[in-house]
PDB file of N, CA and C in Angstrom:
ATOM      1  N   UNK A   1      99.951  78.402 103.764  1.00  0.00           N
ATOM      2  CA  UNK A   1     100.610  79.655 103.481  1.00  0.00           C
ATOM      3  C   UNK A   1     102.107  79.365 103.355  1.00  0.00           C
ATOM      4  N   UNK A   2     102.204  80.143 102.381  1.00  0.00           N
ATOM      5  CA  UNK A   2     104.191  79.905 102.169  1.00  0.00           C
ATOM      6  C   UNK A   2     104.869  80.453 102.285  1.00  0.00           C
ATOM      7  N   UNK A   3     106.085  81.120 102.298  1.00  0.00           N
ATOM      8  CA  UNK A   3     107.172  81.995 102.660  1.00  0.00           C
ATOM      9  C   UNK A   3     106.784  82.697 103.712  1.00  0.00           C
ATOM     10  N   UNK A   4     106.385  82.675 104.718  1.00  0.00           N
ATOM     11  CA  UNK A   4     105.632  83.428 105.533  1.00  0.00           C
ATOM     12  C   UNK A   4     106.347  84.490 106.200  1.00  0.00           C
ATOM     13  N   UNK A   5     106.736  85.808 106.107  1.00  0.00           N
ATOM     14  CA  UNK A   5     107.828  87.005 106.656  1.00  0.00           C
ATOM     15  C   UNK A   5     107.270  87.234 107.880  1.00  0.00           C
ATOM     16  N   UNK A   6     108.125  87.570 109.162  1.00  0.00           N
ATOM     17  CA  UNK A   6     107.263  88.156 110.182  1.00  0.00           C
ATOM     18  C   UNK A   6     106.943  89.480 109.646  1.00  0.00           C
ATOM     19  N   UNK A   7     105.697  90.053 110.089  1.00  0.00           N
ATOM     20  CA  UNK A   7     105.187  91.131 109.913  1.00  0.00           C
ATOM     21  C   UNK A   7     105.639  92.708 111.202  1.00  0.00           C
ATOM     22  N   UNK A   8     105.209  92.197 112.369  1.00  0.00           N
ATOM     23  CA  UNK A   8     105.621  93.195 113.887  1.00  0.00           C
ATOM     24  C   UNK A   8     105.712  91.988 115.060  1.00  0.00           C
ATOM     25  N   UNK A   9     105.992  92.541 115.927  1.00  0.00           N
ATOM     26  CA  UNK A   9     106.440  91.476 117.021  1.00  0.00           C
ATOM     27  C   UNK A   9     105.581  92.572 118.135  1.00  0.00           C
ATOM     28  N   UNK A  10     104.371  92.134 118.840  1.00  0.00           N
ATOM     29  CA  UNK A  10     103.428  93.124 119.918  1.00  0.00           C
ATOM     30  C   UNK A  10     104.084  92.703 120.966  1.00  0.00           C
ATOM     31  N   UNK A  11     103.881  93.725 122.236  1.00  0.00           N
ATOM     32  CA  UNK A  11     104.242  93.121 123.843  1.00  0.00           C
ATOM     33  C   UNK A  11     103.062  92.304 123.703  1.00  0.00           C
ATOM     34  N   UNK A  12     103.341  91.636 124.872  1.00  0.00           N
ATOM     35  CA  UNK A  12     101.916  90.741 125.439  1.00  0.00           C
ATOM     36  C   UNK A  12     101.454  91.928 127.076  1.00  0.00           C
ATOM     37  N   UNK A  13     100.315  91.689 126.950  1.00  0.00           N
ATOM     38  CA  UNK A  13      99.557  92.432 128.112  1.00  0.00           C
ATOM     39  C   UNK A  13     100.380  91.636 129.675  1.00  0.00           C
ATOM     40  N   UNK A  14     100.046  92.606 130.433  1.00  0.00           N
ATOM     41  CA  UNK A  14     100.688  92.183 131.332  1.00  0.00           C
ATOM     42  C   UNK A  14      99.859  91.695 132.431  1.00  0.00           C
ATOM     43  N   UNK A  15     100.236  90.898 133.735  1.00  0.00           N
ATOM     44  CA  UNK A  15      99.217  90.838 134.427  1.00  0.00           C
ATOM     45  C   UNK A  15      98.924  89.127 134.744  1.00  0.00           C
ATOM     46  N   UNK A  16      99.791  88.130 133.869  1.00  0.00           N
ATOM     47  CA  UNK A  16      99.823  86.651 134.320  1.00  0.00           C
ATOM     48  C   UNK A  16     101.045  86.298 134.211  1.00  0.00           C
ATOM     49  N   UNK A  17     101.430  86.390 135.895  1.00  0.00           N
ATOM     50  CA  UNK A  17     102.591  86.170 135.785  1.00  0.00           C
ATOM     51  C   UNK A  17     103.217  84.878 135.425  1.00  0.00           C
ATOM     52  N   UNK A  18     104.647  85.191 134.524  1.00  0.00           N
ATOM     53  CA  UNK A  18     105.121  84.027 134.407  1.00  0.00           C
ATOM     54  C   UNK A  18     104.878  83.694 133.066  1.00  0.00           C
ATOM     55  N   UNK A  19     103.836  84.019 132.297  1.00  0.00           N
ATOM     56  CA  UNK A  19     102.705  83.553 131.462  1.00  0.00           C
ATOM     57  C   UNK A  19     102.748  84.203 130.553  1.00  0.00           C
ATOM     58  N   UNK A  20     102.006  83.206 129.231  1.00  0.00           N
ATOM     59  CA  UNK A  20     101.420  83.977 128.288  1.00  0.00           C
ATOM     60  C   UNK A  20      99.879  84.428 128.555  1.00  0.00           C
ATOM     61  N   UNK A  21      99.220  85.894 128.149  1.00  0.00           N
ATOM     62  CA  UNK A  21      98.148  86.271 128.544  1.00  0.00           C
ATOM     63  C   UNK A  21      96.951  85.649 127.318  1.00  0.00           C
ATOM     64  N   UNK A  22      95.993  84.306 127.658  1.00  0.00           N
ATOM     65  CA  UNK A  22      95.729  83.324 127.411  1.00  0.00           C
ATOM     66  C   UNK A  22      94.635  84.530 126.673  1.00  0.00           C
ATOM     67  N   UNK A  23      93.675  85.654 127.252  1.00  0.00           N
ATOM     68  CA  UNK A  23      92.988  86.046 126.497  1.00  0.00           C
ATOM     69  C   UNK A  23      93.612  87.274 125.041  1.00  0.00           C
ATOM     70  N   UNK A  24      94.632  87.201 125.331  1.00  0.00           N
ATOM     71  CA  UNK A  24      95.336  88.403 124.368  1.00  0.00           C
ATOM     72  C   UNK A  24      95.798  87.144 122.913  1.00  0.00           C
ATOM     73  N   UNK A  25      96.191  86.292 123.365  1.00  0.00           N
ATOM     74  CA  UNK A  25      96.863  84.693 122.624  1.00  0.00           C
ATOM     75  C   UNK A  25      95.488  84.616 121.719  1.00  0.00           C
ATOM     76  N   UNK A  26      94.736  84.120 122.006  1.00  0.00           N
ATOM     77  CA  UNK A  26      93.252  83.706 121.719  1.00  0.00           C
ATOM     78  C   UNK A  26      92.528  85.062 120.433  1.00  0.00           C
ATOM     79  N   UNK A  27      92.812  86.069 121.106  1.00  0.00           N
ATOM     80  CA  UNK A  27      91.531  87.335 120.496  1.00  0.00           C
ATOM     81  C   UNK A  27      93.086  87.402 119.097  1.00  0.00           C
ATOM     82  N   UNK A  28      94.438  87.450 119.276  1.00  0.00           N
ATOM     83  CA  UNK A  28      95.446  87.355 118.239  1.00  0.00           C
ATOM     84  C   UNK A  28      94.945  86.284 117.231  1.00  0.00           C
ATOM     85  N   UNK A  29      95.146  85.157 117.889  1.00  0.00           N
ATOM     86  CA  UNK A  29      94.535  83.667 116.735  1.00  0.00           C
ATOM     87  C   UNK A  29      93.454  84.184 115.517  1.00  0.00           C
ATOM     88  N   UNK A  30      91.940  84.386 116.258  1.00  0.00           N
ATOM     89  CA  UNK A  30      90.843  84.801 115.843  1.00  0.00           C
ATOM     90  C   UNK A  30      91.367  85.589 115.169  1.00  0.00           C
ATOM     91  N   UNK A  31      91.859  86.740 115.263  1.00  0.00           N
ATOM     92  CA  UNK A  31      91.781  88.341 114.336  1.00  0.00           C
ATOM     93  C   UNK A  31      92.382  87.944 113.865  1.00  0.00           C
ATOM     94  N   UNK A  32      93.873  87.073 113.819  1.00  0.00           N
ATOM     95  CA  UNK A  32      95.579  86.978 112.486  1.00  0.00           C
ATOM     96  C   UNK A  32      94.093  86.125 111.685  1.00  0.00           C
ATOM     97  N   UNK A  33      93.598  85.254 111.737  1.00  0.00           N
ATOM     98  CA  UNK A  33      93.075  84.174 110.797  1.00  0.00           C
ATOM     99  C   UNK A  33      92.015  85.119 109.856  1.00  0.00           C
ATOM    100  N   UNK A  34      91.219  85.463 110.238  1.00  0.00           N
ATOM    101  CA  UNK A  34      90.639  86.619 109.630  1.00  0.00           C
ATOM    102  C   UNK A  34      91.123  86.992 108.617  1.00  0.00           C
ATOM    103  N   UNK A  35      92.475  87.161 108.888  1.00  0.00           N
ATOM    104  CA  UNK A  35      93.141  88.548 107.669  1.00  0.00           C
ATOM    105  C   UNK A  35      94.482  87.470 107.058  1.00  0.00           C
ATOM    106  N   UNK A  36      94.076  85.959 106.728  1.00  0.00           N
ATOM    107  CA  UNK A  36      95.191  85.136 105.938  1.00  0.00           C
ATOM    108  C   UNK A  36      96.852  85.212 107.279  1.00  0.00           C
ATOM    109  N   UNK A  37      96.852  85.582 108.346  1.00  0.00           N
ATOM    110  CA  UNK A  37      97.980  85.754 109.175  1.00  0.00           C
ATOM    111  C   UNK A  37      98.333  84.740 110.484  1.00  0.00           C
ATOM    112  N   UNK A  38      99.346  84.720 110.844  1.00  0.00           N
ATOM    113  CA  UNK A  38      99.256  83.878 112.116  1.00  0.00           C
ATOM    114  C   UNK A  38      99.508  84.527 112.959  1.00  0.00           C
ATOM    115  N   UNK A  39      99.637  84.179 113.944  1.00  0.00           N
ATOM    116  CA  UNK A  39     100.299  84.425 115.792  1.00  0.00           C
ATOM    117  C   UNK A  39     101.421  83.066 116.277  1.00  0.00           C
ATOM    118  N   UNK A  40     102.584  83.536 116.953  1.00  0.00           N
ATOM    119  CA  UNK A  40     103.411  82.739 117.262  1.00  0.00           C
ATOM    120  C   UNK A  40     103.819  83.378 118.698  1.00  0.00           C
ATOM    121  N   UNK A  41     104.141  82.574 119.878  1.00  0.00           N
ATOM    122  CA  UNK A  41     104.718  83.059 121.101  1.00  0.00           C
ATOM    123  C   UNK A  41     106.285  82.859 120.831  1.00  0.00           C
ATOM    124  N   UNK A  42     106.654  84.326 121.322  1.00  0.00           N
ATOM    125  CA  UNK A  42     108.343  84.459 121.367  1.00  0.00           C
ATOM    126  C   UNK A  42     108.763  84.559 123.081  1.00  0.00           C
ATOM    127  N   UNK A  43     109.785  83.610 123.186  1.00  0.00           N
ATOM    128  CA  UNK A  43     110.098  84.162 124.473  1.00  0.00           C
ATOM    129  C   UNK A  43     111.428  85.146 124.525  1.00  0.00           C
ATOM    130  N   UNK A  44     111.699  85.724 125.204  1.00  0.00           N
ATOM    131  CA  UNK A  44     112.478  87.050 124.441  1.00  0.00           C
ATOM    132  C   UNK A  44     113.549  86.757 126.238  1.00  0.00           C
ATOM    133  N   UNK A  45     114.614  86.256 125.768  1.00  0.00           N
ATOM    134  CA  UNK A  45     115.445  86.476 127.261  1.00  0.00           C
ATOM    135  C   UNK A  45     116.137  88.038 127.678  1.00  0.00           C
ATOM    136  N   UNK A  46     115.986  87.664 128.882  1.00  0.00           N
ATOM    137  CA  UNK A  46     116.685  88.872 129.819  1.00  0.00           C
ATOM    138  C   UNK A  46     116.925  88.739 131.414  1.00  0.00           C
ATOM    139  N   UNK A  47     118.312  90.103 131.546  1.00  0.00           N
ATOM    140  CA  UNK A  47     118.824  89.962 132.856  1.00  0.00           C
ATOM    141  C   UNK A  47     117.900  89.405 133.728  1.00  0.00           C
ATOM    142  N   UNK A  48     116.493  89.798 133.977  1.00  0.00           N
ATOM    143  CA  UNK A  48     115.827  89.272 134.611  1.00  0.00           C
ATOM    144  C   UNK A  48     114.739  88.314 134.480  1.00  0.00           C
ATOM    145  N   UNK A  49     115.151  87.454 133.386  1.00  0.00           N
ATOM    146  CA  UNK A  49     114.062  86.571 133.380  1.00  0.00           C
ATOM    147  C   UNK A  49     113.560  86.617 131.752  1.00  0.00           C
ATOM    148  N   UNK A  50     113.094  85.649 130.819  1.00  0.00           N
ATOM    149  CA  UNK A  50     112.413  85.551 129.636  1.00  0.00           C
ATOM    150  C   UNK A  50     110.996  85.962 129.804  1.00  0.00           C
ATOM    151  N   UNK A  51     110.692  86.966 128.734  1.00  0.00           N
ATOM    152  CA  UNK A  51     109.312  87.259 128.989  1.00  0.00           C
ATOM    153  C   UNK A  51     108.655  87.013 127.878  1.00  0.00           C
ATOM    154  N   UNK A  52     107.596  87.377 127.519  1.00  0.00           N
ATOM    155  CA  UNK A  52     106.657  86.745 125.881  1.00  0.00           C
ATOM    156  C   UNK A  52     106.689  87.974 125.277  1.00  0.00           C
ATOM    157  N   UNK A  53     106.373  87.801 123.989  1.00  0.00           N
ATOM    158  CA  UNK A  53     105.916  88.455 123.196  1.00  0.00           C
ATOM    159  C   UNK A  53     104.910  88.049 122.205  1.00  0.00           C
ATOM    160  N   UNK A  54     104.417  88.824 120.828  1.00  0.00           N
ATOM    161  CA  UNK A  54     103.696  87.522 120.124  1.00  0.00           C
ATOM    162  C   UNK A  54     103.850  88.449 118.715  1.00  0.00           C
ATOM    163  N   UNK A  55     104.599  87.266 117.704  1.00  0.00           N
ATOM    164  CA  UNK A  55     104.855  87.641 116.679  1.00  0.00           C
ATOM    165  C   UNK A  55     103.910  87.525 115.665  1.00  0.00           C
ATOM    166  N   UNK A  56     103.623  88.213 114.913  1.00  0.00           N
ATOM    167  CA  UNK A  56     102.799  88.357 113.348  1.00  0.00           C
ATOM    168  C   UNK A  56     103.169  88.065 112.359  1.00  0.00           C
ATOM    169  N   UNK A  57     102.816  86.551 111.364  1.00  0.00           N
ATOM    170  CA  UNK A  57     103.428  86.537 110.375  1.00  0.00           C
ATOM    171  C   UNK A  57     102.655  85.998 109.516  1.00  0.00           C
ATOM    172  N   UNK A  58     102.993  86.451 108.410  1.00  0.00           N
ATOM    173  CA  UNK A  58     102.462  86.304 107.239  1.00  0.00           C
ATOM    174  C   UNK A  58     103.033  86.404 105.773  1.00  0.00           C
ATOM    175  N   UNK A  59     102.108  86.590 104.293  1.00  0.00           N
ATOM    176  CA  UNK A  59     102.938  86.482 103.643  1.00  0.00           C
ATOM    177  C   UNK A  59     102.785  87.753 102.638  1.00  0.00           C
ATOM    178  N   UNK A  60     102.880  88.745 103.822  1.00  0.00           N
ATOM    179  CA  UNK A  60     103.068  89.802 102.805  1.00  0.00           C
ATOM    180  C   UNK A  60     103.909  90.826 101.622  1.00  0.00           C
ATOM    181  N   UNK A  61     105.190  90.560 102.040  1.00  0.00           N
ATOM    182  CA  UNK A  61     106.279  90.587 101.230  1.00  0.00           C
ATOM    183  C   UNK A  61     106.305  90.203  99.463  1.00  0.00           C
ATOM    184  N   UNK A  62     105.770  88.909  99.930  1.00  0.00           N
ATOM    185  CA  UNK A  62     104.969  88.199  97.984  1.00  0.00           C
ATOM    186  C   UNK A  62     103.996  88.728  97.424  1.00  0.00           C
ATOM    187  N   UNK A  63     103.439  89.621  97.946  1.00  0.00           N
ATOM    188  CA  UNK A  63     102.131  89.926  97.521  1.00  0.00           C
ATOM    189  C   UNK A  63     102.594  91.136  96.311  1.00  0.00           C
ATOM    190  N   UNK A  64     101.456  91.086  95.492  1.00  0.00           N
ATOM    191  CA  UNK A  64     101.741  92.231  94.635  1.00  0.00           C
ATOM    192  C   UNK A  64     100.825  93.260  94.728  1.00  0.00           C
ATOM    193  N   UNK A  65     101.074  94.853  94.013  1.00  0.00           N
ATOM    194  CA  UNK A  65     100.215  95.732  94.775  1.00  0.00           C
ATOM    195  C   UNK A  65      98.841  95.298  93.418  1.00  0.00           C
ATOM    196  N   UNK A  66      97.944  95.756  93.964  1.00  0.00           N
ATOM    197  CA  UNK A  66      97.823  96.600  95.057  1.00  0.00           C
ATOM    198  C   UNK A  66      97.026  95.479  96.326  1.00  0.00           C
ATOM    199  N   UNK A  67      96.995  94.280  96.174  1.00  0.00           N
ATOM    200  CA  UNK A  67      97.017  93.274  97.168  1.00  0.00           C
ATOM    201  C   UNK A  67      98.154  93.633  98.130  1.00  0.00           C
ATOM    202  N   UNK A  68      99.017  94.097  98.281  1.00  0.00           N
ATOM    203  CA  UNK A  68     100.404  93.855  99.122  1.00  0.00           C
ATOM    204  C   UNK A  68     100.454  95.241  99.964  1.00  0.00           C
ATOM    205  N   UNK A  69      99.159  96.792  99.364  1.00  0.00           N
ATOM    206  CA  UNK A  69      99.189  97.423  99.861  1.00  0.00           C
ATOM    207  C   UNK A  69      97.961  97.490 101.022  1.00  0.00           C
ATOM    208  N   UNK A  70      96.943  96.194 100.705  1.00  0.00           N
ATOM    209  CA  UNK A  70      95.845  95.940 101.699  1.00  0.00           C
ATOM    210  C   UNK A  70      95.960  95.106 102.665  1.00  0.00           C
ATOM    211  N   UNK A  71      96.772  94.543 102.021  1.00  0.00           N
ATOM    212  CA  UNK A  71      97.572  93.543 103.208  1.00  0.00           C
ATOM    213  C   UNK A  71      98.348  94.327 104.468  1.00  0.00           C
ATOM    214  N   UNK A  72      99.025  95.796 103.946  1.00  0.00           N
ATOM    215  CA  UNK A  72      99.668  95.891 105.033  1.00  0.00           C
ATOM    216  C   UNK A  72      99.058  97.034 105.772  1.00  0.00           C
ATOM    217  N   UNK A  73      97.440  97.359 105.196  1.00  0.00           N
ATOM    218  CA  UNK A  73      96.590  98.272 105.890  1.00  0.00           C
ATOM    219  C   UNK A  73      95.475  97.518 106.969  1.00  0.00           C
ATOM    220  N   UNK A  74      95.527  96.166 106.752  1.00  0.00           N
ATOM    221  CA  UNK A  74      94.862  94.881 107.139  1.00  0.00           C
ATOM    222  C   UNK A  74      95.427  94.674 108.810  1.00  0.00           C
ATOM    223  N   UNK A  75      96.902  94.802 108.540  1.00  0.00           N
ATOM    224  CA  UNK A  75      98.156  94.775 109.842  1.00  0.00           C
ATOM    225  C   UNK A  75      98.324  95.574 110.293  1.00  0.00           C
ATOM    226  N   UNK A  76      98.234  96.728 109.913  1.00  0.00           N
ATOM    227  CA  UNK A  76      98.024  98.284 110.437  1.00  0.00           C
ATOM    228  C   UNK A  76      96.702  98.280 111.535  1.00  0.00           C
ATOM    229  N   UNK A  77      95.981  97.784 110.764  1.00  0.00           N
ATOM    230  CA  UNK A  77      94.319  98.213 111.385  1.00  0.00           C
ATOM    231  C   UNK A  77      94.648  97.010 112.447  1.00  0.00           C
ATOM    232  N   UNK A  78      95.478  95.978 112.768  1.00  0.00           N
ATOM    233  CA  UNK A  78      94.988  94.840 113.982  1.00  0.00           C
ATOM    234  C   UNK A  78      95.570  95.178 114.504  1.00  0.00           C
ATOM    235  N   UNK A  79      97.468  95.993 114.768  1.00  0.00           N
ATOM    236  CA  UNK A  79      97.801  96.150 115.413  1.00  0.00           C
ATOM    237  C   UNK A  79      97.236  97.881 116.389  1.00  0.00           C
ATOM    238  N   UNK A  80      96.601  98.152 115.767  1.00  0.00           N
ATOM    239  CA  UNK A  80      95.882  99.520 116.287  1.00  0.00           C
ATOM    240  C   UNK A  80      94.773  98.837 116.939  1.00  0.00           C
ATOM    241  N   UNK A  81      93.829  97.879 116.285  1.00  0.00           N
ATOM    242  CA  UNK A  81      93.215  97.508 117.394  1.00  0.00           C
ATOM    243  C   UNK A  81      93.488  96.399 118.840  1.00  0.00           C
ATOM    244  N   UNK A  82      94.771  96.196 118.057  1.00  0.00           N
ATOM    245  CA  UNK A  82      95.235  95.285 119.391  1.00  0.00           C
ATOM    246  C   UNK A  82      95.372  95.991 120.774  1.00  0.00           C
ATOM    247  N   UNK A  83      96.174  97.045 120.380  1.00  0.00           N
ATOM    248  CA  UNK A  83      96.774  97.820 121.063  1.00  0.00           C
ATOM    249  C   UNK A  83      95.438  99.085 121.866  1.00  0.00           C
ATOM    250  N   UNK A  84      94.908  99.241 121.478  1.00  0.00           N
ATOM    251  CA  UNK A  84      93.150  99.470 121.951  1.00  0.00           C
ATOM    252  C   UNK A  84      92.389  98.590 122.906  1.00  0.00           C
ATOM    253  N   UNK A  85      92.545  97.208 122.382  1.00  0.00           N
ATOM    254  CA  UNK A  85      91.956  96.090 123.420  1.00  0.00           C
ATOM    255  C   UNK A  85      92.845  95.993 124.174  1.00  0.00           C
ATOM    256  N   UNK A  86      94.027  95.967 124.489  1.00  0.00           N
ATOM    257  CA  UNK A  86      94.536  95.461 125.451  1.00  0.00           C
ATOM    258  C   UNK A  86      95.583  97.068 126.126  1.00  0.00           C
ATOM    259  N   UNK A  87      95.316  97.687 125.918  1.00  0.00           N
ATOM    260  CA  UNK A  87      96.331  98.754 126.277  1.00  0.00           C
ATOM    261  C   UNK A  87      96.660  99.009 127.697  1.00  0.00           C
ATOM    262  N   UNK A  88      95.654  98.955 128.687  1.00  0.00           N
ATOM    263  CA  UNK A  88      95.713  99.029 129.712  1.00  0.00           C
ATOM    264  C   UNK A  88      96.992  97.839 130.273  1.00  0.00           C
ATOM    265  N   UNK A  89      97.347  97.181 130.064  1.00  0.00           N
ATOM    266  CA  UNK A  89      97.966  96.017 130.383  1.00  0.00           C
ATOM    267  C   UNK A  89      99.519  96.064 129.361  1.00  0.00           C
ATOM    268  N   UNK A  90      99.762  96.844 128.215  1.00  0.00           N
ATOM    269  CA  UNK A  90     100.990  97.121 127.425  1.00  0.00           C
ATOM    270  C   UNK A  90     101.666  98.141 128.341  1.00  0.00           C
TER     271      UNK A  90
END
């Protein structure tokens, strides 16, 4: 994949401390690959400490419609279900 734009940047679930949440990392991999996308860990600093996040990227920006408009209903629909699987913990 080439030019790859980030797409959204999700919290990570909470609940290992210190950590990236190894089953939220994993079920991201699986679902970004699915849909042509990746997953990347961000560590995001602060007053109290760097915490994770996990960025979405892909190459949807290049795309033309109406490919470029399924693409970003593709990212729509994972981050709704991300946020479903793991909500309890966001």
């Amino acid at each position: 994949m080439t030019g790859l734009g980030s797409w959204s940047t999700f919290d990570c679930p909470t609940g290992e401390k210190g950590g990236v949440p190894l089953s939220a990392l994993a079920w991201l991999e699986k679902e970004t690959e699915k849909i042509g996308a990746s997953v990347r860990v961000l560590w995001n600093p602060h007053d109290s400490g760097a915490y994770p996040s996990f960025e979405i990227d892909c190459d949807w920006e290049e795309l033309e419609e109406p490919e470029k408009g399924a693409k970003i209903n593709q990212l729509n629909d994972l981050e709704e279900r991300y946020i479903e699987t793991f909500k309890k913990g966001l």
